[in-house]
PDB file of N, CA and C in Angstrom:
ATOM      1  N   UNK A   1     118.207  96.278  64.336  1.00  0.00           N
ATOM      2  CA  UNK A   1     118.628  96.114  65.730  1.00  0.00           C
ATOM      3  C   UNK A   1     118.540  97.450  66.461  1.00  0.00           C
ATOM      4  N   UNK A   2     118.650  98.413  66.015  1.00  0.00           N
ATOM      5  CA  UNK A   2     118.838  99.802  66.591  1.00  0.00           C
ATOM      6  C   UNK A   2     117.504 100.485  66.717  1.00  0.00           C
ATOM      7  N   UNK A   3     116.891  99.863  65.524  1.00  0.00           N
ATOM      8  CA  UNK A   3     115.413 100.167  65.543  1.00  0.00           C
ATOM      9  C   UNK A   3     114.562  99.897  66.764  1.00  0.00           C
ATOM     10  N   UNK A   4     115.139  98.504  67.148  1.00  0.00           N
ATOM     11  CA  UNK A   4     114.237  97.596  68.244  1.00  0.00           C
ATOM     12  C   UNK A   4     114.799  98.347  69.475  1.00  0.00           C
ATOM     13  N   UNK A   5     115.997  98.764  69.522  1.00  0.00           N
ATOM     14  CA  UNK A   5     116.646  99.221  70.833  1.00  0.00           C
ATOM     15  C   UNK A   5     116.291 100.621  71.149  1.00  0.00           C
ATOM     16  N   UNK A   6     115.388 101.458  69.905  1.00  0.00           N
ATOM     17  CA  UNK A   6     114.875 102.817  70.458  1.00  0.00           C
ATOM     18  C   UNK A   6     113.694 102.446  70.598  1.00  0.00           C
ATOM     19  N   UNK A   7     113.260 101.297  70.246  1.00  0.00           N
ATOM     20  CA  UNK A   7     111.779 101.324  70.703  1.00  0.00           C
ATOM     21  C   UNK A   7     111.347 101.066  72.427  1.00  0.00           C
ATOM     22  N   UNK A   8     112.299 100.202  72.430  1.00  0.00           N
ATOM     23  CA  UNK A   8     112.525  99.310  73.887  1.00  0.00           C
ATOM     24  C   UNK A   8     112.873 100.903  74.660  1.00  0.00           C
ATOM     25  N   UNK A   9     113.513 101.520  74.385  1.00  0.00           N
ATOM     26  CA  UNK A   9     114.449 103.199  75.025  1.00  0.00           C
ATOM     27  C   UNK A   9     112.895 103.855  75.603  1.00  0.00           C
ATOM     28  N   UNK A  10     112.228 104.169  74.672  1.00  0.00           N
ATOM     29  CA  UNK A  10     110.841 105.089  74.339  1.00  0.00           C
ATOM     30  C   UNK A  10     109.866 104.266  74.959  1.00  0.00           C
ATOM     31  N   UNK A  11     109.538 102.647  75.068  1.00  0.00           N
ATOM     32  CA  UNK A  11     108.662 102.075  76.140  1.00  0.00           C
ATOM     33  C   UNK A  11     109.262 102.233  77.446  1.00  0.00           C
ATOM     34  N   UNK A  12     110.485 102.190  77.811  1.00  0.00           N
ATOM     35  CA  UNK A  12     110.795 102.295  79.046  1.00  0.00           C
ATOM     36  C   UNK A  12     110.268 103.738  79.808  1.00  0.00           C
ATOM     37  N   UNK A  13     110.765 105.108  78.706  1.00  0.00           N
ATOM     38  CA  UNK A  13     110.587 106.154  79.241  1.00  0.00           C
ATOM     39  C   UNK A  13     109.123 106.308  79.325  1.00  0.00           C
ATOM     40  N   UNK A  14     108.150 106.024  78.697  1.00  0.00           N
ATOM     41  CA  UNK A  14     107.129 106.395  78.621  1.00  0.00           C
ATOM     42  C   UNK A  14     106.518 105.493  80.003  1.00  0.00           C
ATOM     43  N   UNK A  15     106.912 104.376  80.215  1.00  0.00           N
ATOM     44  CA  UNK A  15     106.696 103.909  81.283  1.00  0.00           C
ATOM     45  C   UNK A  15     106.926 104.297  83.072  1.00  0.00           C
ATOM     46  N   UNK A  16     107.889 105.171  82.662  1.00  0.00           N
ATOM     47  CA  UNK A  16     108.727 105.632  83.688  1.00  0.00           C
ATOM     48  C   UNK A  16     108.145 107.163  84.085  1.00  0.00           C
ATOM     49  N   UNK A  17     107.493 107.641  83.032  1.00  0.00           N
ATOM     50  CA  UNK A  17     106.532 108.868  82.543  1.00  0.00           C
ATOM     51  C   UNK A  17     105.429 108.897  83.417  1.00  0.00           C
ATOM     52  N   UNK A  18     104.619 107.728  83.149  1.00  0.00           N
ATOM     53  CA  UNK A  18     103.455 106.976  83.378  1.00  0.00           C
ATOM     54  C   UNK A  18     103.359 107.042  85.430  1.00  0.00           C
ATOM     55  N   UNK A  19     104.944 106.136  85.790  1.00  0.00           N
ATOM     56  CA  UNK A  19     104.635 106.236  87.164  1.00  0.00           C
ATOM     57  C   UNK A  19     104.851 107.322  87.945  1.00  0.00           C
ATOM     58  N   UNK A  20     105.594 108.101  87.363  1.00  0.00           N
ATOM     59  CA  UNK A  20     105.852 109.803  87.610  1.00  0.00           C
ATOM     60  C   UNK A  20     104.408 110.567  88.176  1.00  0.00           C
ATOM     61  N   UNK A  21     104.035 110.360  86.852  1.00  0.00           N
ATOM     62  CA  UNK A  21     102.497 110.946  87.092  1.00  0.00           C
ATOM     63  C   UNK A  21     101.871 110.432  88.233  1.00  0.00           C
ATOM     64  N   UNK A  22     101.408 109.348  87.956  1.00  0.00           N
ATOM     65  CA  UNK A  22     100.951 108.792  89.202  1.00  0.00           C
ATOM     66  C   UNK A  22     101.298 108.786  90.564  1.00  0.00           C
ATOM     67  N   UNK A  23     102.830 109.148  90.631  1.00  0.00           N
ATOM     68  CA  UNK A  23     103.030 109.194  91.883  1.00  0.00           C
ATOM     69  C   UNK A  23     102.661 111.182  92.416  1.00  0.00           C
ATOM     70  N   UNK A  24     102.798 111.816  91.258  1.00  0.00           N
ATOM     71  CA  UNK A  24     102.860 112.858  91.154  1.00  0.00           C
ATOM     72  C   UNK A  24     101.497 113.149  91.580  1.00  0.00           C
ATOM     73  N   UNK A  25     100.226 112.609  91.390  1.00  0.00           N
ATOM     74  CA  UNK A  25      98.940 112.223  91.611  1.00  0.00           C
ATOM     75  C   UNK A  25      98.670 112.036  92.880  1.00  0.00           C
ATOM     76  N   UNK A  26      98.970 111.467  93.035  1.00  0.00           N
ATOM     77  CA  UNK A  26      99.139 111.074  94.457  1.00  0.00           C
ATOM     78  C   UNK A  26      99.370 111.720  95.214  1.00  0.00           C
ATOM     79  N   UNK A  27     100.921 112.483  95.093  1.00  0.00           N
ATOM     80  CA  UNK A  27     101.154 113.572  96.543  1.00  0.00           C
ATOM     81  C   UNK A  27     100.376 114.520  96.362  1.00  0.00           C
ATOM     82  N   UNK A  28     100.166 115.043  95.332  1.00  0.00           N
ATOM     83  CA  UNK A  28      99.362 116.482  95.376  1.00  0.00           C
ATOM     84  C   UNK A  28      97.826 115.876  96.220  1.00  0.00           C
ATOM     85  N   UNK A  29      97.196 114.021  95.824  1.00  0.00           N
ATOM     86  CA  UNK A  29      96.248 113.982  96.283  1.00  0.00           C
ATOM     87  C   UNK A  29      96.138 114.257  98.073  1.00  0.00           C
ATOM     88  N   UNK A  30      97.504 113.635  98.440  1.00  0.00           N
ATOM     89  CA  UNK A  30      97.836 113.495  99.775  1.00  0.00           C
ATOM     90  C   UNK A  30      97.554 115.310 100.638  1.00  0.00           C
ATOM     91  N   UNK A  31      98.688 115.670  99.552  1.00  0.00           N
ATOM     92  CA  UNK A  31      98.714 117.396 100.388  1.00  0.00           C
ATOM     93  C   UNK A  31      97.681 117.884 100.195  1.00  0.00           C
ATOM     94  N   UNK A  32      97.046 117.715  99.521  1.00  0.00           N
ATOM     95  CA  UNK A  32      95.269 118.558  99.556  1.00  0.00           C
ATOM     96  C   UNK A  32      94.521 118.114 100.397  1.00  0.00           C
ATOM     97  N   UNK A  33      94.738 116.900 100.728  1.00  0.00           N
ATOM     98  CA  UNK A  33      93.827 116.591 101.210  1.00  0.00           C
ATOM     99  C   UNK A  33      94.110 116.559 103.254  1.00  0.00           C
ATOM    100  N   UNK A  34      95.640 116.961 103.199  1.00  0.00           N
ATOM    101  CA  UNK A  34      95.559 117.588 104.259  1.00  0.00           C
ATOM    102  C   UNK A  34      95.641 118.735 104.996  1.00  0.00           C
ATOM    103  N   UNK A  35      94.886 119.352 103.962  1.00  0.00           N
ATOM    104  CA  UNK A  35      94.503 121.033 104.216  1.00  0.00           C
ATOM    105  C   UNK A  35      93.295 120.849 104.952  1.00  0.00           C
TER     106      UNK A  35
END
């Protein structure tokens, strides 16, 4: 049970990782591109 509940912990974060970046992607694409 504890097993399943760090796995579920570690997909969430990595998911949460995932849109970080992307959003992180994004603004830098935004501010460069309004230089």
């Amino acid at each position: 049970m504890f097993h399943e509940a760090a796995i579920a912990r570690v997909t969430a974060l990595t998911e949460q990782l995932a849109v970080a970046e992307g959003f992180a992607e994004t603004l830098a694409g935004r501010l460069g591109a309004g230089r």
